[in-house]
PDB file of N, CA and C in Angstrom:
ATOM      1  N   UNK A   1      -2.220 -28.628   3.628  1.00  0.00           N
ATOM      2  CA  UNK A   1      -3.574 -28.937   3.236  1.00  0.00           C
ATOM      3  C   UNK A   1      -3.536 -29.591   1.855  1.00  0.00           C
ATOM      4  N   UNK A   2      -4.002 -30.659   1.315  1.00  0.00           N
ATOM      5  CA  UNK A   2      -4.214 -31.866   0.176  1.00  0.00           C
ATOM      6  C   UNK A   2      -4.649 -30.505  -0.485  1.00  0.00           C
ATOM      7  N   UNK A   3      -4.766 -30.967  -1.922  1.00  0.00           N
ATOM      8  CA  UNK A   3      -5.723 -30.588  -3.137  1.00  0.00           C
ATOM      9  C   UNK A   3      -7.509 -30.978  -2.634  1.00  0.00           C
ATOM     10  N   UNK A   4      -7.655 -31.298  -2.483  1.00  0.00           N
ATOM     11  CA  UNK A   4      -9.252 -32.128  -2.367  1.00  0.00           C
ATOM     12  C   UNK A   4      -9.795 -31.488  -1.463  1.00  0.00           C
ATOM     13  N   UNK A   5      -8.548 -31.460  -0.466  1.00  0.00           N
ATOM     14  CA  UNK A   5      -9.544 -30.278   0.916  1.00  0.00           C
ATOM     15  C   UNK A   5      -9.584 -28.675   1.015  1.00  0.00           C
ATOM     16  N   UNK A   6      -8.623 -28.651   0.153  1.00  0.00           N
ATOM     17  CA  UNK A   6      -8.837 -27.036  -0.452  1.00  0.00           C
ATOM     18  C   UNK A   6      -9.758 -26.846  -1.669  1.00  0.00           C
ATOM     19  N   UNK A   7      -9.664 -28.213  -2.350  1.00  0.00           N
ATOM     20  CA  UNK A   7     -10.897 -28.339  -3.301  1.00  0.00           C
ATOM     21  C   UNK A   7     -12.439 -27.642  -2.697  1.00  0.00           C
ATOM     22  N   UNK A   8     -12.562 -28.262  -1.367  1.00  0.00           N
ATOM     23  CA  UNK A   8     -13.955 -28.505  -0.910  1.00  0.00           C
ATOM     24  C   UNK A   8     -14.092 -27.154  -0.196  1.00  0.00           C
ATOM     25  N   UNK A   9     -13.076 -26.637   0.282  1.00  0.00           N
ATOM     26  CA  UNK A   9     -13.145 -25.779   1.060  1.00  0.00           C
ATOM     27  C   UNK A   9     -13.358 -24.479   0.143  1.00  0.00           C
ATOM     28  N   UNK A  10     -13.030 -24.410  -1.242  1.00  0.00           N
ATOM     29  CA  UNK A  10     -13.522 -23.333  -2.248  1.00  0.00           C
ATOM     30  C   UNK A  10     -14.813 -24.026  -2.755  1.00  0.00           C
ATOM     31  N   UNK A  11     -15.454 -25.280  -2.852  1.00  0.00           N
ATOM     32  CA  UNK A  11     -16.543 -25.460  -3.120  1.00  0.00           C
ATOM     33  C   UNK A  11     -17.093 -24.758  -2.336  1.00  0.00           C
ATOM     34  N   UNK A  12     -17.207 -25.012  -0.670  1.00  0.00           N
ATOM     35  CA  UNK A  12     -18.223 -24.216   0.470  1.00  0.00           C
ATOM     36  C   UNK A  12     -18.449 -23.053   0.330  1.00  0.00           C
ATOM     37  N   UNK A  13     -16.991 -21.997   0.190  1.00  0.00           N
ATOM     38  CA  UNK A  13     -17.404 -21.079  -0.067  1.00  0.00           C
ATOM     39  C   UNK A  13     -17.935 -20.290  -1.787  1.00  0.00           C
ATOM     40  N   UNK A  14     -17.831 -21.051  -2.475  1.00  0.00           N
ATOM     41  CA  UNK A  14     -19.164 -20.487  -3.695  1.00  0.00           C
ATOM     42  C   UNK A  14     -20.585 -21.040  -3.539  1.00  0.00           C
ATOM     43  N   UNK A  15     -21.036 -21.967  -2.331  1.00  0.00           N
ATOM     44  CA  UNK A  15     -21.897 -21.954  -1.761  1.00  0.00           C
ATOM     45  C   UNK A  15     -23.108 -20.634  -0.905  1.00  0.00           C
ATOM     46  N   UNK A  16     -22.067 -19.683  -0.481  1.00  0.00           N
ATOM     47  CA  UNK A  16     -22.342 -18.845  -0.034  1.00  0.00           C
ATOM     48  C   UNK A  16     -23.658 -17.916  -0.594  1.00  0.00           C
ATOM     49  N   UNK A  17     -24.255 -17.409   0.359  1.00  0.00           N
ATOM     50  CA  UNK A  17     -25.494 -16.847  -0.291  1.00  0.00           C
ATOM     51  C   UNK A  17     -25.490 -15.062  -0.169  1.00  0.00           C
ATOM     52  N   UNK A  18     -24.842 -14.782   1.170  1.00  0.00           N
ATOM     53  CA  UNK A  18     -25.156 -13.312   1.028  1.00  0.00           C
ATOM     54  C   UNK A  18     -23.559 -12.788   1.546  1.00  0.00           C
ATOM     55  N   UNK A  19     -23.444 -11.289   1.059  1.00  0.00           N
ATOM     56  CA  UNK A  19     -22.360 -10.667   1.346  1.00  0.00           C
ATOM     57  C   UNK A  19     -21.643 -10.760   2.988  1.00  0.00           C
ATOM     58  N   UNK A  20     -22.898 -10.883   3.648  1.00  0.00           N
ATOM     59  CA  UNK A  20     -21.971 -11.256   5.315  1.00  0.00           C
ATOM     60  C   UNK A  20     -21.678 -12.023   5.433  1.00  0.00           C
ATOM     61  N   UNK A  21     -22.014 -13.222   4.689  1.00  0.00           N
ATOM     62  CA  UNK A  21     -21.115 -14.697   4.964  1.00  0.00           C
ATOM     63  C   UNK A  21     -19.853 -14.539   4.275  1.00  0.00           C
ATOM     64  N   UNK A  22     -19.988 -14.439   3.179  1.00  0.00           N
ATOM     65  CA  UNK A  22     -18.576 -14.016   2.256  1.00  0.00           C
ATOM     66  C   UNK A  22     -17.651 -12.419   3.553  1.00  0.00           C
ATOM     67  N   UNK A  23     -18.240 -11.818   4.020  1.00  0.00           N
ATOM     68  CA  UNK A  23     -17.610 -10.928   4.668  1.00  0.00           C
ATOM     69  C   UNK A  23     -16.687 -11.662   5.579  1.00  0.00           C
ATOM     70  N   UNK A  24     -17.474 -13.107   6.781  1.00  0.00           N
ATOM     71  CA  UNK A  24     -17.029 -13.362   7.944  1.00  0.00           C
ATOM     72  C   UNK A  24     -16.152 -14.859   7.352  1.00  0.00           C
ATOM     73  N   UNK A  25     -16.338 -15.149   5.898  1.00  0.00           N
ATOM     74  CA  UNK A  25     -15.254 -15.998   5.474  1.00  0.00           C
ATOM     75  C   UNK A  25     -13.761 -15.046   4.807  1.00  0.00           C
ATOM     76  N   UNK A  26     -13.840 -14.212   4.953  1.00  0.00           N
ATOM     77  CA  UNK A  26     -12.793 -12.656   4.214  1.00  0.00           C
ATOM     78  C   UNK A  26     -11.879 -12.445   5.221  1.00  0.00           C
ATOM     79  N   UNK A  27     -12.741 -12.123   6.587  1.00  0.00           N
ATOM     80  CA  UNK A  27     -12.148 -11.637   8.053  1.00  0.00           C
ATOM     81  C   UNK A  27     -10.989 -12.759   8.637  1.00  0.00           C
ATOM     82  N   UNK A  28     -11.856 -14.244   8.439  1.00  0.00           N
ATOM     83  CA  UNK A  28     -11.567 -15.340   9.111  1.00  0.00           C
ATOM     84  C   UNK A  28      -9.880 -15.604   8.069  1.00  0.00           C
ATOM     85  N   UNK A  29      -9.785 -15.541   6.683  1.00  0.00           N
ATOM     86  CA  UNK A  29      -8.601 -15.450   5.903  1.00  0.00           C
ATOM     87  C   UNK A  29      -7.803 -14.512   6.527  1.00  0.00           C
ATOM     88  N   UNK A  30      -7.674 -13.350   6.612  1.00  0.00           N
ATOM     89  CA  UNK A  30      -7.147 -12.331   7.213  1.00  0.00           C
ATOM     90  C   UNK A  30      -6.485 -12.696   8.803  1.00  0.00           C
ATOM     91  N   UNK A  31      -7.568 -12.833   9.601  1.00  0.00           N
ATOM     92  CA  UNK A  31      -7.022 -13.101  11.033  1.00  0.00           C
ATOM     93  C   UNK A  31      -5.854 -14.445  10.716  1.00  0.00           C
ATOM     94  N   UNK A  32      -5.698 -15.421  10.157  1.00  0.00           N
ATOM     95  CA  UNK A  32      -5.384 -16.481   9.988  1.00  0.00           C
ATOM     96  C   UNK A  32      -3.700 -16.009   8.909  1.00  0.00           C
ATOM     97  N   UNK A  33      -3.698 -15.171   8.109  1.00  0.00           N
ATOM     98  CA  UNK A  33      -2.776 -14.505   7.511  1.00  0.00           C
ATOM     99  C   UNK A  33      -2.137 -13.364   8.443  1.00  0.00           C
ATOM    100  N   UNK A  34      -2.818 -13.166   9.096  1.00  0.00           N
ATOM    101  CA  UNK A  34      -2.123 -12.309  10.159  1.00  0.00           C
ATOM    102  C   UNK A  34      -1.184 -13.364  11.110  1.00  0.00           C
ATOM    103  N   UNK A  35      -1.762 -13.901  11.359  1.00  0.00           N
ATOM    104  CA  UNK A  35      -1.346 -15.293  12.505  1.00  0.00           C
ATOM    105  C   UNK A  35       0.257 -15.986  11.733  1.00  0.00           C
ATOM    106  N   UNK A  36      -0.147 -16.145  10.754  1.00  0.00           N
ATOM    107  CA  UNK A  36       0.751 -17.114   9.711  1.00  0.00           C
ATOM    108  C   UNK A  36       2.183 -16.222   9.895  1.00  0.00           C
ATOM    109  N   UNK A  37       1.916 -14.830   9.374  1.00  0.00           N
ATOM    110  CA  UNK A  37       3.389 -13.668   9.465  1.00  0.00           C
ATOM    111  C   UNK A  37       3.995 -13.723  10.389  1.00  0.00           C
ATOM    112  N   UNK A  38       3.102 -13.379  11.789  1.00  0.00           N
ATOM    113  CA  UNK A  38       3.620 -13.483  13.138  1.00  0.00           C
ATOM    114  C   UNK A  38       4.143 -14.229  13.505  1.00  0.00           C
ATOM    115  N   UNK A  39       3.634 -15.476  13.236  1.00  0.00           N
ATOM    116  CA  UNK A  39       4.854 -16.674  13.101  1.00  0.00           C
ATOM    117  C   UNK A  39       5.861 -16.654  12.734  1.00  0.00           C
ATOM    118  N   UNK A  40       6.127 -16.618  10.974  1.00  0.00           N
ATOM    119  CA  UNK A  40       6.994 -16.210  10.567  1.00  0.00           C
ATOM    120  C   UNK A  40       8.317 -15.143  10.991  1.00  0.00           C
ATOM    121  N   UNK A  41       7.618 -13.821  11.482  1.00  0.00           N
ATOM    122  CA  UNK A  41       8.425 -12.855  11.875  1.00  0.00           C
ATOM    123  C   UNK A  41       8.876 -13.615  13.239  1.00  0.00           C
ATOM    124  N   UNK A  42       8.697 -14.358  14.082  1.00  0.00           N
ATOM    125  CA  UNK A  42       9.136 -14.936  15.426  1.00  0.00           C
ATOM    126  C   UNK A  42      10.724 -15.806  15.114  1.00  0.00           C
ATOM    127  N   UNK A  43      10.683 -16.256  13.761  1.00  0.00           N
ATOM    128  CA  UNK A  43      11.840 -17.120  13.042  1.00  0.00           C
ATOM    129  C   UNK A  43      13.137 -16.447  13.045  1.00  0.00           C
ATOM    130  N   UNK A  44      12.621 -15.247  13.242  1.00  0.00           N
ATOM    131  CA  UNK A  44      14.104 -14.302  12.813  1.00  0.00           C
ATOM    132  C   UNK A  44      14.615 -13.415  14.183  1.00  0.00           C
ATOM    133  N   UNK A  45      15.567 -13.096  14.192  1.00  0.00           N
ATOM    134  CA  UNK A  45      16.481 -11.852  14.960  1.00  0.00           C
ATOM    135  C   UNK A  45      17.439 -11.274  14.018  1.00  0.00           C
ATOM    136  N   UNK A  46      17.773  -9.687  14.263  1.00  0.00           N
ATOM    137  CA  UNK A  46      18.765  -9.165  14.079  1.00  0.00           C
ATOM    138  C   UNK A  46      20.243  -9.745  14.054  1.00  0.00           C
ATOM    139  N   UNK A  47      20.477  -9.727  12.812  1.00  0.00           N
ATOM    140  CA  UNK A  47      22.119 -10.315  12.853  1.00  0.00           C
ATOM    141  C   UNK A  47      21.860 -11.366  11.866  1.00  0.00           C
ATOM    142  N   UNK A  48      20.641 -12.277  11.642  1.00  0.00           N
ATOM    143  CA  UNK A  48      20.490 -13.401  10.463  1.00  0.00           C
ATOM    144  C   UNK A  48      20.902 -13.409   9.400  1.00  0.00           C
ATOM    145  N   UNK A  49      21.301 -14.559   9.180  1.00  0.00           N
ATOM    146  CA  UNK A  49      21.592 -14.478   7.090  1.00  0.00           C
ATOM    147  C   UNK A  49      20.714 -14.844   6.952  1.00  0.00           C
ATOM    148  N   UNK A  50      19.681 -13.968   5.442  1.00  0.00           N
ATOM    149  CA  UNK A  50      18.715 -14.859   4.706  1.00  0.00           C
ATOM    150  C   UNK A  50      18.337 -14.558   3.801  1.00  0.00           C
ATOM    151  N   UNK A  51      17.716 -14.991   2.825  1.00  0.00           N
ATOM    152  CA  UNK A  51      17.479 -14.927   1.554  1.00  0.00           C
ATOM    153  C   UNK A  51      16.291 -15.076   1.116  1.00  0.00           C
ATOM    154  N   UNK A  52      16.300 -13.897  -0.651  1.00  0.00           N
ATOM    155  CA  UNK A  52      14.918 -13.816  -1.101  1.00  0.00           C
ATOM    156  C   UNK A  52      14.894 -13.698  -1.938  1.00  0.00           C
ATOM    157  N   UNK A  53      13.505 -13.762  -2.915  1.00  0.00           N
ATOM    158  CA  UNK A  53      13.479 -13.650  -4.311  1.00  0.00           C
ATOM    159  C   UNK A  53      12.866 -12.534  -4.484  1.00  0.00           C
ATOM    160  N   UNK A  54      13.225 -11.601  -5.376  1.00  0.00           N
ATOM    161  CA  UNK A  54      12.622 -10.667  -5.651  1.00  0.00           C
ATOM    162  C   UNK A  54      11.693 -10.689  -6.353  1.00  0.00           C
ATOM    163  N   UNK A  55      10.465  -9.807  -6.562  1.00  0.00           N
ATOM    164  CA  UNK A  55       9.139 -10.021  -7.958  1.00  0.00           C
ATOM    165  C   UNK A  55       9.822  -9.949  -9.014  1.00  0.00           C
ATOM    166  N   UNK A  56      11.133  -9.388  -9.794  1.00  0.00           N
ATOM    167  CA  UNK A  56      11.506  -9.748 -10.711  1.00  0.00           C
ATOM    168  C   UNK A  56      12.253 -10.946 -10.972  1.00  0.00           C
ATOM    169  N   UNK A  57      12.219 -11.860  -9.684  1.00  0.00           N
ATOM    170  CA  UNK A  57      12.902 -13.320  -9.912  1.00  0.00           C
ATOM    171  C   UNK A  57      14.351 -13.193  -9.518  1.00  0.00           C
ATOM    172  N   UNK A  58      15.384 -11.894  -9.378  1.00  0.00           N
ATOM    173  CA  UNK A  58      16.326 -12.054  -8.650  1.00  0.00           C
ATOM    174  C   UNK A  58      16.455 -12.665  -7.255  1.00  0.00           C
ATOM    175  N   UNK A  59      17.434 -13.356  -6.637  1.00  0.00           N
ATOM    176  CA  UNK A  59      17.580 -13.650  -5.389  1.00  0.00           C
ATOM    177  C   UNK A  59      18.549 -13.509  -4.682  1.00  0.00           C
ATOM    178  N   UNK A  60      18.451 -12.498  -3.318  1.00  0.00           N
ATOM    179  CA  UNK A  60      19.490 -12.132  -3.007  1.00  0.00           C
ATOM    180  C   UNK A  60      19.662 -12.731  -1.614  1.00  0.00           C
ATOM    181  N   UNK A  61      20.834 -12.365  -1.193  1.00  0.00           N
ATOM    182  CA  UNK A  61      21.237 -12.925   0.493  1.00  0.00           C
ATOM    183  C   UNK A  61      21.881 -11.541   1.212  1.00  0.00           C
ATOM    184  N   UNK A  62      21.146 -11.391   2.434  1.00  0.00           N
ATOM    185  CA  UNK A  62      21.572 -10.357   3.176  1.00  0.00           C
ATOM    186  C   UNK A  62      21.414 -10.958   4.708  1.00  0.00           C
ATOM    187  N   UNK A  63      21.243  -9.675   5.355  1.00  0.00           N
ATOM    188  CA  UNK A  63      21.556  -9.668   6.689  1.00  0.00           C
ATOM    189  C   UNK A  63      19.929  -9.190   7.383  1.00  0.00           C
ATOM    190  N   UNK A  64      19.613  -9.590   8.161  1.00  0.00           N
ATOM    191  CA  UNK A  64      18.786  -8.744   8.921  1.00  0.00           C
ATOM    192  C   UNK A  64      18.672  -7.645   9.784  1.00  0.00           C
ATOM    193  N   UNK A  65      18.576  -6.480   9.439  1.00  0.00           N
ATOM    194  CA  UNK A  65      18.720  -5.430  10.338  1.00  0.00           C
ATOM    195  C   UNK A  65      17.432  -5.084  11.085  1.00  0.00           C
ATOM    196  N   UNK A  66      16.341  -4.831  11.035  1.00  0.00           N
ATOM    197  CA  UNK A  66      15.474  -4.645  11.943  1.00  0.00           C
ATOM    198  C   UNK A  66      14.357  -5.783  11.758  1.00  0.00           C
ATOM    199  N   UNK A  67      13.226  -5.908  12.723  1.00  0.00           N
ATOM    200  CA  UNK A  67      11.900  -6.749  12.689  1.00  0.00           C
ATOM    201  C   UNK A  67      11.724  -5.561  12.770  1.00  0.00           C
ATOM    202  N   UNK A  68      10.178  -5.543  11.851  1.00  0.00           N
ATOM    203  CA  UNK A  68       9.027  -4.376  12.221  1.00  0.00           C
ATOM    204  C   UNK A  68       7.919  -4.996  12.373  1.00  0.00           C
ATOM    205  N   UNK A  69       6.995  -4.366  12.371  1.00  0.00           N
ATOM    206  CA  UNK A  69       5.465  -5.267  12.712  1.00  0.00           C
ATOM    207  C   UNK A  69       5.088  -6.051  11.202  1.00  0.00           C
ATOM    208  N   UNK A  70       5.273  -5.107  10.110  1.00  0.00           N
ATOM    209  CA  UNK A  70       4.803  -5.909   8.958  1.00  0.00           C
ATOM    210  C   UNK A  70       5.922  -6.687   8.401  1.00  0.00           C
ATOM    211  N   UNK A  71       6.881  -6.014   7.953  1.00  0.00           N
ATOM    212  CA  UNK A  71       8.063  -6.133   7.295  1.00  0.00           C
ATOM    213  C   UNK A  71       9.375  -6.477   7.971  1.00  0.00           C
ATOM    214  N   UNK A  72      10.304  -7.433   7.665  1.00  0.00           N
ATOM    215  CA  UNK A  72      11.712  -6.787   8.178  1.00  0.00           C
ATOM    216  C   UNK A  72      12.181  -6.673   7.081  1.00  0.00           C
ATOM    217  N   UNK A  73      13.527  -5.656   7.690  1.00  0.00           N
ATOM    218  CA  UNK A  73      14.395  -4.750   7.193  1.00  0.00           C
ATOM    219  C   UNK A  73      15.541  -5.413   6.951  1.00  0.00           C
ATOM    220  N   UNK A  74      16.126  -5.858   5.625  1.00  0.00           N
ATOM    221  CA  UNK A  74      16.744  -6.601   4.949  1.00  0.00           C
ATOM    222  C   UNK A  74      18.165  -6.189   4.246  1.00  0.00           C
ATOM    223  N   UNK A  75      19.146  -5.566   4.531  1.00  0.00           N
ATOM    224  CA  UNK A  75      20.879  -5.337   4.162  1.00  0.00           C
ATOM    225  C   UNK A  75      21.086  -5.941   3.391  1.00  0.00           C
ATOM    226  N   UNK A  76      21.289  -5.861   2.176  1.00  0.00           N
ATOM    227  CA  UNK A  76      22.319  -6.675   1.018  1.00  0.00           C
ATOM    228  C   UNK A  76      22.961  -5.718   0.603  1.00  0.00           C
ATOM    229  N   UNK A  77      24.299  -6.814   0.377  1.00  0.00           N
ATOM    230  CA  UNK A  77      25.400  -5.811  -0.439  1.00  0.00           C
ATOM    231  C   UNK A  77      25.192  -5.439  -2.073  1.00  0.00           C
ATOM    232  N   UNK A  78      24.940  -4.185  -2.437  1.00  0.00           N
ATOM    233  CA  UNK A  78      24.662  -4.014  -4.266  1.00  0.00           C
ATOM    234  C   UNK A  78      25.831  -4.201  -4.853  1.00  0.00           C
ATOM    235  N   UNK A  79      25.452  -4.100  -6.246  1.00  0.00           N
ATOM    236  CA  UNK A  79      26.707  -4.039  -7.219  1.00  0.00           C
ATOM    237  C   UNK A  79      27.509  -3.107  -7.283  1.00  0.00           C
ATOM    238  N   UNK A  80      27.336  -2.063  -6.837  1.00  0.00           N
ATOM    239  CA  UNK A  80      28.450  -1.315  -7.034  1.00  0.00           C
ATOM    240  C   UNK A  80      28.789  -1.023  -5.608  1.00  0.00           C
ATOM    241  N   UNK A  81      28.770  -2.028  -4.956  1.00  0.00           N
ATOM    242  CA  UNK A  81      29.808  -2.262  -3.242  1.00  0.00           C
ATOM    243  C   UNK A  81      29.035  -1.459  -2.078  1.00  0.00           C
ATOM    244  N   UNK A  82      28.087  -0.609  -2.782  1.00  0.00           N
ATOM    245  CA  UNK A  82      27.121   0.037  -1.606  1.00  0.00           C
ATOM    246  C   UNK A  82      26.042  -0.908  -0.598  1.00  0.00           C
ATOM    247  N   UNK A  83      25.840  -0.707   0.191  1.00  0.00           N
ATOM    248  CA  UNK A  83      25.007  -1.671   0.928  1.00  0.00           C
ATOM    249  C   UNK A  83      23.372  -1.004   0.388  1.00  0.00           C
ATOM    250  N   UNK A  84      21.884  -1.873   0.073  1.00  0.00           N
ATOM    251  CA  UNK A  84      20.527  -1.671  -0.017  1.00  0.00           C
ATOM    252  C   UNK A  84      20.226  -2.376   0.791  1.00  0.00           C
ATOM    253  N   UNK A  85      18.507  -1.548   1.206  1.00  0.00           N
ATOM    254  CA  UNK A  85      17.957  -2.444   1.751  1.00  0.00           C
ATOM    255  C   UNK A  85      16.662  -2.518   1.666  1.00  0.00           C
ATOM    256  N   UNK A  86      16.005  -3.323   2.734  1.00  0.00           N
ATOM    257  CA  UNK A  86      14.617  -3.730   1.576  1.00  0.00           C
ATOM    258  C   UNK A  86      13.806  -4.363   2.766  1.00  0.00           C
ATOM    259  N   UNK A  87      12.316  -3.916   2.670  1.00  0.00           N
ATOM    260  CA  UNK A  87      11.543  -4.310   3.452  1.00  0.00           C
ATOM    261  C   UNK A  87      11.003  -5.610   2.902  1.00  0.00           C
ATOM    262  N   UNK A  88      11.610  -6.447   3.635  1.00  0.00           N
ATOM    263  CA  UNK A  88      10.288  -7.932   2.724  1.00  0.00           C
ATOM    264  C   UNK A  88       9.658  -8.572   3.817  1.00  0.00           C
ATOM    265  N   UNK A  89       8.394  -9.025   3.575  1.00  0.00           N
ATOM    266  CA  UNK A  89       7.690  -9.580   4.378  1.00  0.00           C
ATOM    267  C   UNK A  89       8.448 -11.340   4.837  1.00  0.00           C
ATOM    268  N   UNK A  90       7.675 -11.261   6.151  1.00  0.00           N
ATOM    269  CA  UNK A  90       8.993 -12.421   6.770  1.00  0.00           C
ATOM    270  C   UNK A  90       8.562 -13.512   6.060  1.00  0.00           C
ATOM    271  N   UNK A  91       7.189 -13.481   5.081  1.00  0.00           N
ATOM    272  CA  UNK A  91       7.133 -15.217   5.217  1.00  0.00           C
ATOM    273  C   UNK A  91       7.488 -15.600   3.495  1.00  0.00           C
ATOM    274  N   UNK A  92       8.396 -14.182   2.916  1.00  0.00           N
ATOM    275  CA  UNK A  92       9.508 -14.317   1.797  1.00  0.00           C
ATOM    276  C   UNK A  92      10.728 -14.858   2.255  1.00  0.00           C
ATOM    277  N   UNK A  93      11.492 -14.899   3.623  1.00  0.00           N
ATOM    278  CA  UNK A  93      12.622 -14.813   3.998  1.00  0.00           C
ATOM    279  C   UNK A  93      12.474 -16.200   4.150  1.00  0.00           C
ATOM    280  N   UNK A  94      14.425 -17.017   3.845  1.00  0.00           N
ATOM    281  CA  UNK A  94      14.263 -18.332   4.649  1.00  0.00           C
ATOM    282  C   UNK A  94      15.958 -17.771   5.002  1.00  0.00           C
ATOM    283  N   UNK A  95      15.747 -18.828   5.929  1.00  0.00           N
ATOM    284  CA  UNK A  95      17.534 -18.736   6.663  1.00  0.00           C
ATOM    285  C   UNK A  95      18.189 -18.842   5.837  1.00  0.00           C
ATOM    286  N   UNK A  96      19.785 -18.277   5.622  1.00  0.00           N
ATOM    287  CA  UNK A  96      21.017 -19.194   4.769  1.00  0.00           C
ATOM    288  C   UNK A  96      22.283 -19.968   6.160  1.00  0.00           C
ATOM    289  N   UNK A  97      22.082 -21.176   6.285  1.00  0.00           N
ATOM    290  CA  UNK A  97      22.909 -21.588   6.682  1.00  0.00           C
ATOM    291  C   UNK A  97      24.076 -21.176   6.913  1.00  0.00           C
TER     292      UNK A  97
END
């Protein structure tokens, strides 16, 4: 989506006049972010290499061990040779070649 049409599309909605319109423009984000993950989570299987950034800006590369409905379940090897792991949402993950 351009700048200009996301421009317009936050103009429309500060257009808005009462809380149920703002409610059924809230829902309509949501169903559509729901949609977007599911996608996402469809990209992957058990056994993948892939990689992520963490909120503190680290980035690591692991393995995929489970899909769950929200999250998959993410294997990297730590620093001190133990294996972690880590729920990240799929549409953090990209493949590693």
């Amino acid at each position: 989506m351009s700048k200009s049409t996301m421009q317009k599309a936050i103009d429309l909605i500060m257009t808005l006049d009462s809380t149920y319109e703002v409610s059924q423009v809230i829902d309509a984000i949501k169903l559509k972010q729901n949609y977007l993950a599911s996608e996402a989570r469809r990209n992957f299987i058990a056994g993948d290499k892939v990689k992520f950034t963490s909120r503190n800006g680290s980035t690591y590369t692991g393995t995929v061990d489970k899909i769950k409905q929200k999250y998959i379940l993410v294997t990297v090897k730590g620093n001190s040779g133990y294996p972690m792991r880590y729920n990240v949402p799929a549409t953090m993950l990209s493949k590693v070649a």
